[in-house]
N, C-alpha and C. Protein backbone atom coordinates (compact mmCIF):
# COMPACT_ATOMS: atom_id res chain seq x y z
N UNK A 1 112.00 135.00 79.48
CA UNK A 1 111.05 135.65 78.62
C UNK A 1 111.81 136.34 77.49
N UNK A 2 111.43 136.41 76.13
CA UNK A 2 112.01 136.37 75.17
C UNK A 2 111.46 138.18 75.14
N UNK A 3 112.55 139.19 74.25
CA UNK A 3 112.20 140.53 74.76
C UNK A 3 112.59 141.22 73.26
N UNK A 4 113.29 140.37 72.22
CA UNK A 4 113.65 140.38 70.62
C UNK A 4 114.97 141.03 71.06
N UNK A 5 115.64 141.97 72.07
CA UNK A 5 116.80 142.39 72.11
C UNK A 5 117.95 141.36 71.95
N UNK A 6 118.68 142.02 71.29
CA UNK A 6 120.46 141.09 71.13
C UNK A 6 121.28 141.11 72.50
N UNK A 7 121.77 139.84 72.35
CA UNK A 7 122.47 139.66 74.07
C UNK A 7 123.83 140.25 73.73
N UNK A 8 124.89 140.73 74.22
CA UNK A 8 125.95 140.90 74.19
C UNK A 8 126.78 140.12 74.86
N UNK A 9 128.46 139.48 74.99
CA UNK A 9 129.37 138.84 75.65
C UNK A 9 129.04 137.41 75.69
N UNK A 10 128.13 137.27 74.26
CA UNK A 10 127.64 135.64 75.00
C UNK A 10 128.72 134.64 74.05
N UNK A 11 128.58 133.17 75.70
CA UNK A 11 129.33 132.27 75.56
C UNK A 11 128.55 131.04 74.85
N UNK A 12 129.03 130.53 73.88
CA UNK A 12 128.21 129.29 73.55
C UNK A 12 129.00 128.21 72.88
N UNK A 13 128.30 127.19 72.58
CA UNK A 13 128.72 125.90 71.43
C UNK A 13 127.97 125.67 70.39
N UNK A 14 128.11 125.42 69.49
CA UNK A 14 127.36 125.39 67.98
C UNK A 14 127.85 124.00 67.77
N UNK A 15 126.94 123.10 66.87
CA UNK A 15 126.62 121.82 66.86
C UNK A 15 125.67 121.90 65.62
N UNK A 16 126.04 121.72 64.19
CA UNK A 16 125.12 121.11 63.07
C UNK A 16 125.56 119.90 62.30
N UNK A 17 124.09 119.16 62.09
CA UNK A 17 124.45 117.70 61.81
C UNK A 17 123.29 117.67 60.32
N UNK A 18 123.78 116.85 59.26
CA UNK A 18 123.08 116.29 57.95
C UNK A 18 123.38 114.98 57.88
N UNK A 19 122.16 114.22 57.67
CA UNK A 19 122.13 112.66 57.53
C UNK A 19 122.90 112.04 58.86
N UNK A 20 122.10 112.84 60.18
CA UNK A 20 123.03 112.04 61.44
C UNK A 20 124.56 112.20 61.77
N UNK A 21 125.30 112.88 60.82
CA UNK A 21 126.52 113.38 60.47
C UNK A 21 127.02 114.55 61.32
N UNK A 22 128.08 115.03 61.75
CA UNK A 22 128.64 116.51 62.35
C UNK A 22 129.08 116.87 61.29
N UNK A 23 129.09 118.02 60.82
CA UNK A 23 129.31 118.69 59.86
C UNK A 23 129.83 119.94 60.31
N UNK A 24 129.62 120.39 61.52
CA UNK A 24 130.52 121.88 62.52
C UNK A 24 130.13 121.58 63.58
N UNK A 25 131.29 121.70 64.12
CA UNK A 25 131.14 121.11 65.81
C UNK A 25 132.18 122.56 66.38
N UNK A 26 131.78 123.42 66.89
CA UNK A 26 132.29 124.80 67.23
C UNK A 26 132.39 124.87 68.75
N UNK A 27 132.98 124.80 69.72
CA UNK A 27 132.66 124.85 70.74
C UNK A 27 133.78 125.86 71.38
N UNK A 28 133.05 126.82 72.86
CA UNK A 28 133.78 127.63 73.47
C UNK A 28 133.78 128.64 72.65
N UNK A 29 132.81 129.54 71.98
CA UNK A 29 132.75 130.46 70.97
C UNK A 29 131.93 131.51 71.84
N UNK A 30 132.51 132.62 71.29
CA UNK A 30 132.27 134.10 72.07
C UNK A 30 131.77 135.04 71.04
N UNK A 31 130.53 135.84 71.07
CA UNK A 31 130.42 136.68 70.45
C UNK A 31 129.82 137.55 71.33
N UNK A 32 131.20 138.59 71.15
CA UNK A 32 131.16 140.24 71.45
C UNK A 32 129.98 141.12 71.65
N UNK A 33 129.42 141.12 70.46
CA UNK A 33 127.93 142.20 69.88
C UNK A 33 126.79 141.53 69.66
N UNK A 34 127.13 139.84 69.90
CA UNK A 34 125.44 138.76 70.32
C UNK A 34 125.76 138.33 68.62
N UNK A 35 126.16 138.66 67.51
CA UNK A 35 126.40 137.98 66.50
C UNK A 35 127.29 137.26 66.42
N UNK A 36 127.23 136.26 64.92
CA UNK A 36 128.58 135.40 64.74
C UNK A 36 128.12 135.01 63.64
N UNK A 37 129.10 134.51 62.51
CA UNK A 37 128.72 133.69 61.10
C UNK A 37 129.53 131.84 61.63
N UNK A 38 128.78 130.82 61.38
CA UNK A 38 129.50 129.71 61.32
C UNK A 38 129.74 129.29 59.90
N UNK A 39 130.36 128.68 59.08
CA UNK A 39 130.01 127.97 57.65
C UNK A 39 130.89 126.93 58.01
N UNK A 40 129.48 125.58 57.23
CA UNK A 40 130.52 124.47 56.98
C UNK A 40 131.01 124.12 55.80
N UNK A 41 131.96 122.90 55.73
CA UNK A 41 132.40 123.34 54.43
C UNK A 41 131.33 122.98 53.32
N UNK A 42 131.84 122.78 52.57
CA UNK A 42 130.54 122.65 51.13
C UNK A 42 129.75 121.17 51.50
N UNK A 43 128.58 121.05 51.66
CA UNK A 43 127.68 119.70 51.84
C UNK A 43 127.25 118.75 50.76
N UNK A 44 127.61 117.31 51.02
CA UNK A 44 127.42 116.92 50.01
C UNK A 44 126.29 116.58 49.62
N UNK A 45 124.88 117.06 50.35
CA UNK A 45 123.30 116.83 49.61
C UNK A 45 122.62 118.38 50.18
N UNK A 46 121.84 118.16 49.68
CA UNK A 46 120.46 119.32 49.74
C UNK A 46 119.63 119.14 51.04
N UNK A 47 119.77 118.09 51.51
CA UNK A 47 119.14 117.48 52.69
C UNK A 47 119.17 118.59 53.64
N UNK A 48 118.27 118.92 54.61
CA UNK A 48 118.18 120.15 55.80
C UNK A 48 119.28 119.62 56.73
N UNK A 49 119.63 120.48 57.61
CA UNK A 49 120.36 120.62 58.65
C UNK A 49 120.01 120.51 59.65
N UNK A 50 120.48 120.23 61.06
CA UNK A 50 120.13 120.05 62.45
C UNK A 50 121.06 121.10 62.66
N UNK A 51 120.55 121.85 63.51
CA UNK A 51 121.68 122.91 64.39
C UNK A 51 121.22 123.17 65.74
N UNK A 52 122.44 122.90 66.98
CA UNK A 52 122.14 122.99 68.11
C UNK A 52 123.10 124.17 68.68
N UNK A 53 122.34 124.47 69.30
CA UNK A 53 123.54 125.87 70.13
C UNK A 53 123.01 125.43 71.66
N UNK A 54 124.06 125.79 72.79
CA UNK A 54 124.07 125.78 73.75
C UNK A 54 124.48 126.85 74.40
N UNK A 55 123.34 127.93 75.11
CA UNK A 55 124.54 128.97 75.48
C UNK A 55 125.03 128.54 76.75
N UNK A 56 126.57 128.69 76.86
CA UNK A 56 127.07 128.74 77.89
C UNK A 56 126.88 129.59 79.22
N UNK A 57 126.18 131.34 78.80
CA UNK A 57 126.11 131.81 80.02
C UNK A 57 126.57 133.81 79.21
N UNK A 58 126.62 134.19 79.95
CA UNK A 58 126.85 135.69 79.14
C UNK A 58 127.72 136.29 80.18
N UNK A 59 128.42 137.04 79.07
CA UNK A 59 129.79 137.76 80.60
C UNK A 59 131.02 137.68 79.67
N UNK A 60 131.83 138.38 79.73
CA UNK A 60 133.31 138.36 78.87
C UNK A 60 134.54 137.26 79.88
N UNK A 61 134.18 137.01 80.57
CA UNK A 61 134.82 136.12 81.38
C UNK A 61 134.24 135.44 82.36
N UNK A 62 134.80 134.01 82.55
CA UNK A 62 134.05 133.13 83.29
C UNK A 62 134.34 132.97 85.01
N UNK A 63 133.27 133.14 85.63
CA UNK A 63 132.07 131.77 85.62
C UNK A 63 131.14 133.28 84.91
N UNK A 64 130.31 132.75 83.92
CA UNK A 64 129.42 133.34 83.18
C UNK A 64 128.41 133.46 84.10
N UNK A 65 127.45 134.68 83.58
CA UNK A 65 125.78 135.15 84.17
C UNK A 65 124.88 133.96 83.18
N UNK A 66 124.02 133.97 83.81
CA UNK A 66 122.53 133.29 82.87
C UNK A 66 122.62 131.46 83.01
N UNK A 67 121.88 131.30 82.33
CA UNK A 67 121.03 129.92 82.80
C UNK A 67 121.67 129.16 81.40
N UNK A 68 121.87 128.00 81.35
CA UNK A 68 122.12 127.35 80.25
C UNK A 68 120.80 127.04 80.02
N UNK A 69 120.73 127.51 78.27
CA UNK A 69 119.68 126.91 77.34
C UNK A 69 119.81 126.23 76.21
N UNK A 70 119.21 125.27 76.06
CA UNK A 70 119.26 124.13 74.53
C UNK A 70 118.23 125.10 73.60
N UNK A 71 118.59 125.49 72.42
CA UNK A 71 117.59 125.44 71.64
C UNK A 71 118.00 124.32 70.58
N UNK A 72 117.09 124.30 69.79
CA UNK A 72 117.61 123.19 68.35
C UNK A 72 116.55 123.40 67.36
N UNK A 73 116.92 124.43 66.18
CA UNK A 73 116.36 125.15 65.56
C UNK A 73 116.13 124.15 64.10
N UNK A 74 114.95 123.88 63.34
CA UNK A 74 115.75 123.20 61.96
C UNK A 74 115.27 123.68 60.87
């Protein structure tokens, strides 16, 4: 159940794709305070983005707490 609070210690993978393409493929990424910035490099169309995150689980060290979830936002 979704509660709008920020998660802290979370583990995840980041995954964005244009024209079927990988364009950032980030994986094993940790953010501390539940934030993070990704950038890819400069794109060569205007075309929208696919972006997938996977969280791995929450905890500063593994085996992580929580459930793996797919979202895929566009």
């Amino acid at each position: 159940m979704a509660t709008g609070s920020i998660l802290h210690d979370v583990n995840y993978d980041v995954v964005t794709m244009q024209n079927g393409e990988i364009v950032l493929s980030q994986m094993g990424m940790y953010a501390k305070d539940g934030k993070a910035d990704h950038t890819t490099a400069p794109l060569s169309t205007d075309n929208h983005v696919e972006v997938m995150i996977v969280l791995q689980g929450i905890g500063s060290e593994a085996p992580y707490s929580g459930l793996e979830i797919y979202s895929k936002l566009r």
